[in-house]
Each structure stands twice: as structure tokens, then as C-alpha cells.
Protein backbone atom coordinates (compact mmCIF):
# COMPACT_ATOMS: atom_id res chain seq x y z
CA UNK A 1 11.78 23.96 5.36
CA UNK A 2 8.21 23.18 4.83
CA UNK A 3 5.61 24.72 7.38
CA UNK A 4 3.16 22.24 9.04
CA UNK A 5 0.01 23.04 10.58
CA UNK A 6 -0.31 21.04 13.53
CA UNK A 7 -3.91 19.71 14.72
CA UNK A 8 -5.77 19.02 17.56
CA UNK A 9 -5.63 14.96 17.84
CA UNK A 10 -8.22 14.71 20.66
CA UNK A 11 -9.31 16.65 23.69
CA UNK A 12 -9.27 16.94 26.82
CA UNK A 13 -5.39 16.88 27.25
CA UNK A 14 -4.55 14.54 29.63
CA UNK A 15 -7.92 13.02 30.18
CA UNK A 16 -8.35 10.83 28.05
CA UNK A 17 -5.56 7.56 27.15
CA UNK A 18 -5.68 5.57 24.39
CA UNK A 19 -3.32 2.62 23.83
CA UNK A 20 -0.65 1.87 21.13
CA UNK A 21 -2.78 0.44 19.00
CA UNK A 22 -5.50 3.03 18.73
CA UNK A 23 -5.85 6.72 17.77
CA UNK A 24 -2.30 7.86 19.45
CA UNK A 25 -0.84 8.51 16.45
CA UNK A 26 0.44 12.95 16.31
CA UNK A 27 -1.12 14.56 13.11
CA UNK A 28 -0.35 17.16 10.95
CA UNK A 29 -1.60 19.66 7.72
CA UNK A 30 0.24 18.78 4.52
CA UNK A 31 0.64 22.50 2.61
CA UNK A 32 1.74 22.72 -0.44
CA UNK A 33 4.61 21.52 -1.97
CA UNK A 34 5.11 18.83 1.18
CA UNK A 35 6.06 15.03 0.73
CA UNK A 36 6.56 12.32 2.65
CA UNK A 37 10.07 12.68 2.84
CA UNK A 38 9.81 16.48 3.70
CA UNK A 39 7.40 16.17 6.51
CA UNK A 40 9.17 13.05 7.96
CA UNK A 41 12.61 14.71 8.13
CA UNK A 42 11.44 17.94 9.87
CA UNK A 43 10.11 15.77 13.25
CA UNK A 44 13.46 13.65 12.78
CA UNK A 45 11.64 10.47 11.57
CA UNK A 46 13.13 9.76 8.02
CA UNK A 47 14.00 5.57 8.12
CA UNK A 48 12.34 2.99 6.03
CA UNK A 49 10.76 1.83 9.21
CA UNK A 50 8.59 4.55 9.83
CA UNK A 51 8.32 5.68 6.37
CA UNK A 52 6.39 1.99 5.63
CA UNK A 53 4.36 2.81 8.71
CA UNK A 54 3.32 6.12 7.56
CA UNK A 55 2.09 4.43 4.26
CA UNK A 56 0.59 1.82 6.29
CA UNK A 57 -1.07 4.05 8.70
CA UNK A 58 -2.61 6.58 6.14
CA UNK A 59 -3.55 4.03 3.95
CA UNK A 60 -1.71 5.74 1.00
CA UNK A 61 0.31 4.03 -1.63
CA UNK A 62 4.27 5.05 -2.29
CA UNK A 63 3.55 6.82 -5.15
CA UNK A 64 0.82 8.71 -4.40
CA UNK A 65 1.14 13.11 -3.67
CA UNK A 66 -0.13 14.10 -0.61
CA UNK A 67 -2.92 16.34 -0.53
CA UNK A 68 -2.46 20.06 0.80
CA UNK A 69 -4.96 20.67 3.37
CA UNK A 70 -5.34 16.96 4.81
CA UNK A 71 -4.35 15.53 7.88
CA UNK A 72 -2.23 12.77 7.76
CA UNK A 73 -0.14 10.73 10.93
CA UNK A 74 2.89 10.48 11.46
CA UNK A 75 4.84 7.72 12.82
CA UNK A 76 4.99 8.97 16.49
CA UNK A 77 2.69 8.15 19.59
CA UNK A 78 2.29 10.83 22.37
CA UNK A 79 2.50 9.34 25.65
CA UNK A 80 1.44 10.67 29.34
CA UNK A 81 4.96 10.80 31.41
CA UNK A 82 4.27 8.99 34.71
CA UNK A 83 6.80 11.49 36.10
CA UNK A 84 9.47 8.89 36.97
CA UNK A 85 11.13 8.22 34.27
CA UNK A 86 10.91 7.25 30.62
CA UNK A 87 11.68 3.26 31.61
CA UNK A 88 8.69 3.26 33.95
CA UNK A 89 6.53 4.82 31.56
CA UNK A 90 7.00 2.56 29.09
CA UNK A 91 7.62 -0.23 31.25
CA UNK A 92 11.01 -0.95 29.75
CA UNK A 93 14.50 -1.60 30.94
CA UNK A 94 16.31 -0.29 28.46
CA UNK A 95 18.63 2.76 29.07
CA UNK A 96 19.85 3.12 26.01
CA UNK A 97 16.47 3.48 24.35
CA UNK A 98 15.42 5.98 26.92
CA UNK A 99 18.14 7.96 26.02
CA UNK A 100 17.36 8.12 22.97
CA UNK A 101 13.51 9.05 23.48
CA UNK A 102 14.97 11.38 25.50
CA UNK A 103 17.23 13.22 23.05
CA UNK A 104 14.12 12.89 20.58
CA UNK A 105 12.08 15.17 22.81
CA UNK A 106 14.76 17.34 23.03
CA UNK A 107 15.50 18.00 19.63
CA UNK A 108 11.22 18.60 19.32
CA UNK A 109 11.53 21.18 21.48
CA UNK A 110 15.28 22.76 20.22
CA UNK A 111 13.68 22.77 16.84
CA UNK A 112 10.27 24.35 18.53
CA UNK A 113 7.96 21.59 17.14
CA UNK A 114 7.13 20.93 21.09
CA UNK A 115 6.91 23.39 23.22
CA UNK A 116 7.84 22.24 26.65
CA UNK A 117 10.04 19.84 28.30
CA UNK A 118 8.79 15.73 29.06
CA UNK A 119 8.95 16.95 32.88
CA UNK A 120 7.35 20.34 32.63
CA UNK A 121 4.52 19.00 30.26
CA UNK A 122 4.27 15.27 31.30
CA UNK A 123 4.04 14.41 27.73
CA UNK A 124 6.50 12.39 25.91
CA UNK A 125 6.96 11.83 22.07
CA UNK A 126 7.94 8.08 21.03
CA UNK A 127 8.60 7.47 17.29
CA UNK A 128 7.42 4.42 15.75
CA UNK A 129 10.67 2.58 15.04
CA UNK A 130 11.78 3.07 18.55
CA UNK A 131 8.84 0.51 19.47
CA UNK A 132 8.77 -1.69 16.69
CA UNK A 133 11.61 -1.51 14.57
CA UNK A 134 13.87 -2.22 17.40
CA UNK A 135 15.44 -5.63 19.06
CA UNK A 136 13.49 -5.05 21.97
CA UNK A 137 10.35 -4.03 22.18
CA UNK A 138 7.78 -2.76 24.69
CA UNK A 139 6.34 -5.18 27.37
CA UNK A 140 3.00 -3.71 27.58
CA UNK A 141 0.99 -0.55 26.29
CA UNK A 142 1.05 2.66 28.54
CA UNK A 143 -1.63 5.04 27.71
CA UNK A 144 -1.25 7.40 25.27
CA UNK A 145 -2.40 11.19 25.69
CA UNK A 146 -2.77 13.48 22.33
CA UNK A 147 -1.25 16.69 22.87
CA UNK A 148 -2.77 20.06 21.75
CA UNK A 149 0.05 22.84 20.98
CA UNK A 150 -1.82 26.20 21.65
CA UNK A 151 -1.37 27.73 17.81
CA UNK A 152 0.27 26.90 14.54
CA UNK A 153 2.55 29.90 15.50
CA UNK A 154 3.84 28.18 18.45
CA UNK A 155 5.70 25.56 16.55
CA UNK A 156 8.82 27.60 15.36
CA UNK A 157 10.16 26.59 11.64
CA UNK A 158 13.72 25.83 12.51
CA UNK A 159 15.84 26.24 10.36
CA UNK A 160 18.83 23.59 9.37
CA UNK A 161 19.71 19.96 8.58
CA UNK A 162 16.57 17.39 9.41
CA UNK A 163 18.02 15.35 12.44
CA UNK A 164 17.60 14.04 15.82
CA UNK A 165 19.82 15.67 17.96
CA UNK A 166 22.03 13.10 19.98
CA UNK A 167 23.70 15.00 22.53
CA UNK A 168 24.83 18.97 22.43
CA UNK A 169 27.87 17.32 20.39
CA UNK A 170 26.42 15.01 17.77
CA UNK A 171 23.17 13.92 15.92
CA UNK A 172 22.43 11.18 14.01
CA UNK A 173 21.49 11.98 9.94
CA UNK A 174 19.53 8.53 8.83
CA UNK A 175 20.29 10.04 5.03
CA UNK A 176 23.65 9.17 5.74
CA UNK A 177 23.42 5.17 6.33
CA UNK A 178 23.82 3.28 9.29
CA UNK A 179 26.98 3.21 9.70
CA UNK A 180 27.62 6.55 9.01
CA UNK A 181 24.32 8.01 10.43
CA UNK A 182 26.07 9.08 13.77
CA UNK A 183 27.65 12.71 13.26
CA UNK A 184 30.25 14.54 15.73
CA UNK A 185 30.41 17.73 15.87
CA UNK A 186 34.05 18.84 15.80
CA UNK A 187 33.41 22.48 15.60
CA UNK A 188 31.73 25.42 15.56
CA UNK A 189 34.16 26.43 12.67
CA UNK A 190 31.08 26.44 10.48
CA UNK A 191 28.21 28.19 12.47
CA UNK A 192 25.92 30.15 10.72
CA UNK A 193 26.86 29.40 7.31
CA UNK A 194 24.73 27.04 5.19
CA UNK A 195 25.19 25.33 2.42
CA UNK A 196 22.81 23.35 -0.15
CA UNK A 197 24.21 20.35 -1.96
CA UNK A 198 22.85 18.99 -4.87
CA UNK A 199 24.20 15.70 -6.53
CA UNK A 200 23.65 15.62 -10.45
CA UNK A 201 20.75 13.85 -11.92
CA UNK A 202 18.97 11.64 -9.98
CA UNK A 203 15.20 9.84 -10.21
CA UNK A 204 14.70 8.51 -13.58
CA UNK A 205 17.93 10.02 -15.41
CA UNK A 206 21.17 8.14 -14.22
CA UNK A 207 23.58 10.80 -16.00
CA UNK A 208 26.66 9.93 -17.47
CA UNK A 209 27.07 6.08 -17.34
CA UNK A 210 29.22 3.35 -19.41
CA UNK A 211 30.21 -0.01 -18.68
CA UNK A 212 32.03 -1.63 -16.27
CA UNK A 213 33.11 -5.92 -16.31
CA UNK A 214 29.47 -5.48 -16.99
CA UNK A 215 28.36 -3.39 -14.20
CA UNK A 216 26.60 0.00 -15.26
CA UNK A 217 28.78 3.11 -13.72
CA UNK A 218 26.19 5.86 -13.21
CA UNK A 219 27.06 9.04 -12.89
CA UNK A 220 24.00 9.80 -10.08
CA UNK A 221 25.19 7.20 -7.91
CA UNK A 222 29.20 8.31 -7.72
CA UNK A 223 27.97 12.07 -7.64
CA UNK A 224 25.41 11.71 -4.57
CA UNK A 225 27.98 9.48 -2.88
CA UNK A 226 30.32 12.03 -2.44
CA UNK A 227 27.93 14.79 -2.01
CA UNK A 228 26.82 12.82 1.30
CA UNK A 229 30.69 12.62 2.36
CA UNK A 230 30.71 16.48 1.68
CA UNK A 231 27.92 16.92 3.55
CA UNK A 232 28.74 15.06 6.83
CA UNK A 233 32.09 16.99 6.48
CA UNK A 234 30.06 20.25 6.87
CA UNK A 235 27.53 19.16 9.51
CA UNK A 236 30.63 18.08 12.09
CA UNK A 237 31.83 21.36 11.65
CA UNK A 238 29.16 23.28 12.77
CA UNK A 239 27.30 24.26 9.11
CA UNK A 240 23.96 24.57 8.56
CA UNK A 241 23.11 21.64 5.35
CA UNK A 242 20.43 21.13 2.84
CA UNK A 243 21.07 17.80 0.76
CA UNK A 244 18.50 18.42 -2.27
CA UNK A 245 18.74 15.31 -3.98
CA UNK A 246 18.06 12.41 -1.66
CA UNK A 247 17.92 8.29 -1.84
CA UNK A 248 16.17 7.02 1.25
CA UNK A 249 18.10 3.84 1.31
CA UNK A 250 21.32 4.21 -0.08
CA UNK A 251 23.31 5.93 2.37
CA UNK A 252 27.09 6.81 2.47
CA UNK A 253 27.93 3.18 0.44
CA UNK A 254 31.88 1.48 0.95
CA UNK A 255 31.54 -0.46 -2.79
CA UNK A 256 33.60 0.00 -5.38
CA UNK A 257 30.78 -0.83 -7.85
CA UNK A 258 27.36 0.95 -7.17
CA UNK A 259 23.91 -0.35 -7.70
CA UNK A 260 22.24 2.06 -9.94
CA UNK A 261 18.38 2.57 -8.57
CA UNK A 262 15.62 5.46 -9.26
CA UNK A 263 14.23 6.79 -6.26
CA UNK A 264 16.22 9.76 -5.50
CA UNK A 265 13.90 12.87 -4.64
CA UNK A 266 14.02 16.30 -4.81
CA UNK A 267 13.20 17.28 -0.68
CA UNK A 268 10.78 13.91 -0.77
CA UNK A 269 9.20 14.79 -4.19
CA UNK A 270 9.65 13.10 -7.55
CA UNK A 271 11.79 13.88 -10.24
CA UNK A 272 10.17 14.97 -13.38
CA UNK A 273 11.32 13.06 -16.53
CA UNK A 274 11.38 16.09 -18.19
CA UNK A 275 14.96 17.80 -17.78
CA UNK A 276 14.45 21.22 -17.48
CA UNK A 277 11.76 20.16 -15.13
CA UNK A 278 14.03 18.43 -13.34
CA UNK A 279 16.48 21.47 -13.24
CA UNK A 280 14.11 24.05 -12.12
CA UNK A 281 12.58 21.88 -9.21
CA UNK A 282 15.75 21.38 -7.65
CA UNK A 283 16.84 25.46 -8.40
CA UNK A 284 13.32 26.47 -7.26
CA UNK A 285 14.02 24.18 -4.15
CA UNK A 286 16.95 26.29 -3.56
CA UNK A 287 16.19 29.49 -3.64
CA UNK A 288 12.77 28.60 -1.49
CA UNK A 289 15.21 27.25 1.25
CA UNK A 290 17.68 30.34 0.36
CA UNK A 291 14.67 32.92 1.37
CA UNK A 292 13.75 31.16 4.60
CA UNK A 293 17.49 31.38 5.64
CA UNK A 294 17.93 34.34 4.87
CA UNK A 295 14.93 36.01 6.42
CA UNK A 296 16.23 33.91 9.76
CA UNK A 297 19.25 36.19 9.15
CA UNK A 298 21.84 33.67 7.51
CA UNK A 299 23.70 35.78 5.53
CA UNK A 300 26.00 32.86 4.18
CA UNK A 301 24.73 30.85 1.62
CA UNK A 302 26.69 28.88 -0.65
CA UNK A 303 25.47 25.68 -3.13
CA UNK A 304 27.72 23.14 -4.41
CA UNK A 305 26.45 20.93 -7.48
CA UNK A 306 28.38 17.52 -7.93
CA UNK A 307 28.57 16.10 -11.60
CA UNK A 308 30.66 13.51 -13.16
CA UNK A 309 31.88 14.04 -16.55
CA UNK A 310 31.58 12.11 -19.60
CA UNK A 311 34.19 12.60 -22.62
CA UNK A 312 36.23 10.73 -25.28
CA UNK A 313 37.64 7.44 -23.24
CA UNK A 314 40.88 8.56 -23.69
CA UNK A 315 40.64 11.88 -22.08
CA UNK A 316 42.03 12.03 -18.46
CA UNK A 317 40.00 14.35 -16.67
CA UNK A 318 41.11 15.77 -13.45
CA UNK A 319 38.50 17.56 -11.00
CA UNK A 320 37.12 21.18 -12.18
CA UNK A 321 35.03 23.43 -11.62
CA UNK A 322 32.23 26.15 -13.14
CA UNK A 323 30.60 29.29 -11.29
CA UNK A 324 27.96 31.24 -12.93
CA UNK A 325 29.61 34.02 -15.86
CA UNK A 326 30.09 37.48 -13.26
CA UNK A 327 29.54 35.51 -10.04
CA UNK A 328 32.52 36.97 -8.16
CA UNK A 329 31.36 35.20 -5.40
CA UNK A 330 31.14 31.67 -7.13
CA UNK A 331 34.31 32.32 -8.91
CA UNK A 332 36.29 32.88 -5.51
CA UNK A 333 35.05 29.66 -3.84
CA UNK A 334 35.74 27.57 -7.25
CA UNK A 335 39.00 28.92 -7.32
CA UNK A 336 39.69 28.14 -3.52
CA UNK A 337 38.65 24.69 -4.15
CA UNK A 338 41.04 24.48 -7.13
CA UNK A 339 44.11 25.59 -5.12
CA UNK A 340 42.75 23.00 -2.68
CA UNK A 341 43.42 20.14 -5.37
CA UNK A 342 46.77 21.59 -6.86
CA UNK A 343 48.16 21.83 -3.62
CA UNK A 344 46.89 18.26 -2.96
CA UNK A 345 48.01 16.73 -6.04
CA UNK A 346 51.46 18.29 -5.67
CA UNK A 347 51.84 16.90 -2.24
CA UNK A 348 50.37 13.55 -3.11
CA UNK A 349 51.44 13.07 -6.58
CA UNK A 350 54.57 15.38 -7.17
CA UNK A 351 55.86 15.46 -10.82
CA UNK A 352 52.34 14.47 -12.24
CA UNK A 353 50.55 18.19 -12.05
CA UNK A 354 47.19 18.84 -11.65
CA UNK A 355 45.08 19.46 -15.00
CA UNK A 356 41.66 20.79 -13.64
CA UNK A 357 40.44 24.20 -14.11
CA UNK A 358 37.97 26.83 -13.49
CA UNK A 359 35.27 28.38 -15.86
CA UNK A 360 32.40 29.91 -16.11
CA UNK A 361 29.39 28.80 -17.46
CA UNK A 362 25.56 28.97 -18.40
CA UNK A 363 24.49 25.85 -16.25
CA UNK A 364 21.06 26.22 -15.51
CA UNK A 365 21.52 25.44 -11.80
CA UNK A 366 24.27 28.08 -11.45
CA UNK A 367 22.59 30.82 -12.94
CA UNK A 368 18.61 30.51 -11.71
CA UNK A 369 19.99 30.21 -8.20
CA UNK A 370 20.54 32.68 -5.47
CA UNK A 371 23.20 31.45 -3.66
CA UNK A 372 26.88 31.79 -4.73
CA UNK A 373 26.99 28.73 -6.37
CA UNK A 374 29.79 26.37 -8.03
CA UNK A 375 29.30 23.17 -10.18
CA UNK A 376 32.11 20.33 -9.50
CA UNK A 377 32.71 17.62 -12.32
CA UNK A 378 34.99 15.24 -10.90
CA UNK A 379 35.89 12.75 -13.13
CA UNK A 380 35.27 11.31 -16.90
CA UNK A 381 33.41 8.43 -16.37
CA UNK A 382 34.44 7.00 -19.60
CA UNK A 383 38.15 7.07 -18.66
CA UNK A 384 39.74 3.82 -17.09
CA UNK A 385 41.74 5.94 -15.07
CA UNK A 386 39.00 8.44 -13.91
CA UNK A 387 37.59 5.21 -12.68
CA UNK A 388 40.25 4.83 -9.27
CA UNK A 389 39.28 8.28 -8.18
CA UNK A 390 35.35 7.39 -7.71
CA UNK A 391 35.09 4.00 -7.74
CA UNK A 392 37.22 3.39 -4.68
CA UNK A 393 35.52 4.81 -1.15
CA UNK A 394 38.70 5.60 0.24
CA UNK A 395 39.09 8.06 -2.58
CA UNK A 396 35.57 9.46 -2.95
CA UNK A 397 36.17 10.26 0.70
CA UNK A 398 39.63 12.17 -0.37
CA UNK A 399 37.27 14.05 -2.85
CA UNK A 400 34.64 15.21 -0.33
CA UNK A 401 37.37 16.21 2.48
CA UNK A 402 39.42 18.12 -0.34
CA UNK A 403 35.95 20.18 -1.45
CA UNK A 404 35.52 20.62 1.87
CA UNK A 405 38.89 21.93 2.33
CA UNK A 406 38.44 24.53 -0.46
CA UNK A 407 35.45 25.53 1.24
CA UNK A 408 36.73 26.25 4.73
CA UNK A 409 39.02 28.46 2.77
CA UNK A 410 36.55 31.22 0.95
């Protein structure tokens, strides 16, 4: 996770208000190697709501790189608690909302980017969309107070999936979609272990593709689709999870056919065109996220790359796997998630078999990264019969709960 320097906004603390519309606005230091994305997941702000308003706000365009070293706002307004409640402060009735300011402040200060409690400071952290992104919005303006945290140093780098904590039991992952953006927690069966996922291609290079009753099947799009199924999978059982490509406004989608698009991001930055560029930004993203884990004493790490295939249209291709040539720790996990599918496939489909294997290979991303790491092709996309197992949601979702299955296994 990136590391934000967080500055003094304005001074004295508690002295002096300003309203909505004026200077409220929290601010941080981009360092190097930040985006947009990046900095607007860690504080739990990541919706196409607040990411407009940050544009708007800075007065930067889309496509421009932030600067390391300059301050920028972020979508959130720091407000003086009147010590009641948060209804009364923001003259609101609303209880729902509150709640969810509420759990906002609390996931601030679980993931140390506050350091004290609403009542214990009297200040109180209110994202953008909460205000004006929602049905209702506030009656009147309450005046604002800019905190000061003490030191950089104060504001811990938690480690862990970027989300706003709902209750001790779920969060909500905007990544994910609306309707899926909600996440249970099921169990702890998961604690402690962490897991990157990284959906093939992505940003200008769709992958594999052919076509469809002229729709375009891209490989990117069936690939990240599951690799968000996986993921929720792992966060509702407890695991720590880093989803390395990302679409901001895709989500978890219920289509058959998928719109193909080119604004995925590597942890909020650009893909390069260039595809060994491309390779090592999302390996180097790994292993960057791999150190800070592991110096937070994580000692399980594990990445999972999701590909579809493309090969001669008449080649039925079941799902297989590749670890990295003498990774006995890759090979063990791609070999639990074969059993996984044999055992599946003879349950499901008895008499047909189950044709997918396990190798190793040279992939770039399986060999310059740290983690035990396997790569997952799960289909031929040229294949009219490969087509049922990823077009259809119902069975992407059978995909991503079967990985997941092989992986609760190693």
C-alpha cells in the first residue's frame, strides 16, 4: 500500500469553521508511484462519484499523473462533532446515513489513518458522495474543522484490501459493483493469509478475443470477471486481497456478453502499451505489496493470474494450470486446484472426464514474482463450447468458487 504524507489543512484545530463549500476539503502528499485510484482506495473512497470530484476539485484532468510531492484533496470534509450525534451535526434525519459515516470513521481509525474516535476527538470525517451523491442530501452546512494528525508516523500503513468497514462482520468493496459491493464475512478460515490477483491483460490490450453474433469476446473482460468472484470468495473468508488489475466501473457484471472497454489499471496507474512493460508493472506491483506484507509479518502469500486461452476452434479446452519451473510451492497449490476440478467434473459431469492439466512454465509473471504463484487459463475462447463456461455468470461464478476451493485446500 502506498504511504501518504498527511498535511496540516489549517490551524488552530477547532477554532476556526469553514463551510462545505470552502477550504474543508482533508489533504494529502502524493509519493511516488501513487494514483488516483491508489490514494482513493486507501481512505475507502474509490466510486465514480468522488473520483469526478477529486478531478473536479484539483483541477486535474483524467489522464493526467499526479505529481510526487504535491498536495492534492481528497473527496472528504472534516467536520466539528457537536457531541450529540452525527444527525444533529449534520442536521439530518437519516439513520442509515449516519451509520454509515459512522462505520467510515471507524474503519479511519482501524486502518490508523485517524487517530481517535468521533467522541474522543469531536471530529468527524464525511466523504463526498455521502453528501452529494446520495438521494438525500444535507439541509444546511455545519462548520467544518481541518484536523491536524500530530506526525506522518501516526497514520499507520494498514495493511489489506481497500474498504470501508461495515460492521465487525462485513465491508463494502465498491471494485466489486453495486450489487455485489456488500461483503460478509463468513470466516476467519482465511486470516492472515493474503493473496494478490491479477486478471490477464487489461488497459489497451484486450487479450485473446474472436467473434461472437457480432459481439467481440475479450479475453480481459471474462478473466477480470472471475478474478473479482475469486476475490470476494477470499475476502468473506477472512483473507487478506490485493486485486492488481482494476476497472473502476465495471464491477462483478451478470451478462452473458461483455462490453469490452480500456481503462483497467494497474493499482490506479496506466497500462503501458508496451507488453513487457505491462508485465513488469503488474510483477513489480507485486512483489512491492509482497515486501510490505511481509515485513507486517504475513508469512502467507500466494498470487493467482487468470488468463483465457486462445487455440484452434476446434480444440476443447478444459481449465489448467502453470506454476513457475521448481516452484514446489506453486506446483502444490496448482495441483490442489486441479483435484478441485476433477473431483468437480466427476461429480457434475460423470462419464465426460476432466482434460485440464498442470505444467510448468516460463511466464513472466510467475517467475519475476515472489509469491508462490500459479497462472489459471480457463477456457479457449475460440471454442463454441469453451464459450458456456465463461459466458454464462452462473458458471463464471462455479469457476471462482472451484479456484477458491483448491485454494482452501493447500
Amino acid at each position: 500500500m502506498r504511504r501518504l504524507g498527511i498535511l496540516l489543512l489549517l490551524a488552530p484545530i477547532l477554532l476556526n469553521f469553514k463551510p462545505v463549500d470552502d477550504a474543508g476539503y482533508y489533504k494529502v502528499t502524493a509519493s511516488t508511484g501513487d494514483g488516483v485510484y491508489s490514494i482513493l482506495r486507501k481512505y475507502g473512497l474509490l466510486n465514480d462519484c468522488n473520483l469526478e470530484h477529486f478531478y473536479n476539485i484539483n483541477n486535474i484532468d483524467p489522464e493526467t499523473y499526479l505529481v510526487a510531492g504535491m498536495e492534492y484533496m481528497l473527496p472528504v470534509y472534516i467536520y466539528r462533532y457537536d457531541g450529540k450525534s452525527i444527525e444533529t451535526t449534520l442536521d439530518i434525519q437519516d439513520e442509515e446515513k449516519a451509520r454509515r459515516i459512522q462505520s467510515y470513521n471507524d474503519f479511519l481509525k482501524n486502518q490508523g489513518l485517524r487517530r481517535m474516535t468521533i467522541e474522543s476527538s469531536r471530529i468527524m470525517w464525511v466523504p463526498f458522495h455521502e453528501l452529494y451523491c446520495m438521494a438525500e442530501k444535507v439541509t444546511r452546512k455545519p462548520e467544518l474543522v481541518n484536523q491536524t494528525p500530530k506526525t506522518k508516523s501516526s497514520v499507520a500503513d494498514e495493511a489489506g484490501p481497500r474498504v470501508v468497514a461495515v460492521s465487525s462482520r462485513s465491508m463494502t468493496v465498491p471494485l466489486f459493483g453495486k450489487e455485489y459491493a456488500e461483503v460478509p464475512i463468513k470466516s476467519d478460515a482465511l486470516k492472515r493469509k493474503v493473496f494478490f490477483i491479477v486478471a490477464g491483460h487489461g488497459g489497451p490490450d484486450i487479450g485473446c478475443n474472436t467473434l461472437k453474433e457480432g459481439h467481440r469476446l475479450c479475453e480481459d473482460e471474462y478473466a477480470y470477471d472471475v478474478a473479482l468472484r475469486l476475490s470476494r470468495l477470499l475476502m468473506e473468508n477472512g483473507a487478506k486481497v490485493e486485486i492488481i488489475i482494476e476497472d473502476p466501473n465495471d464491477g462483478i457484471r451478470d451478462a452473458e456478453l461483455l462490453e469490452k472497454d480500456y481503462d483497467e489499471r494497474c493499482m490506479g496507474e496506466k497500462l503501458p502499451r508496451n507488453q513487457k512493460l505491462r508485465l513488469q508493472q503488474r510483477s513489480d506491483a507485486v512483489n512491492k505489496l509482497y515486501r510490505e506484507y511481509k515485513a507486517k509479518g504475513y508469512t502467507d502469500q500466494k498470487m493467482i493470474s487468470i488468463h483465457v486461452d486462445s487455440q484452434n476452434e476446434n480444440n476443447r479446452q478444459d481449465v489448467y494450470f502453470f506454476h513457475a519451473p521448481g516452484s514446489k510451492a506453486g506446483s502444490h497449490l496448482a495441483f490442489n486446484m486441479y483435484k478441485t476440478f476433477q473431483q468437480k467434473y466427476d461429480y457434475y459431469q460423470k462419464g465426460r472426464g476432466y482434460r485440464g492439466s498442470v505444467r510448468p512454465y516460463e511466464y513472466y509473471v510467475l517467475v519475476n514474482t515472489l509469491p508462490p504463484a500459479v497462472l489459471v487459463e480457463l477456457a479457449n475462447i475460440q471454442n463454441e463450447s469453451d464459450h458456456k463456461r465463461i459466458l454464462s455468470p452462473t458458471n463464471r461464478q462455479y469457476l471462482a468458487q472451484w479456484l477458491f476451493e483448491g485454494i482452501i485446500k493447500d
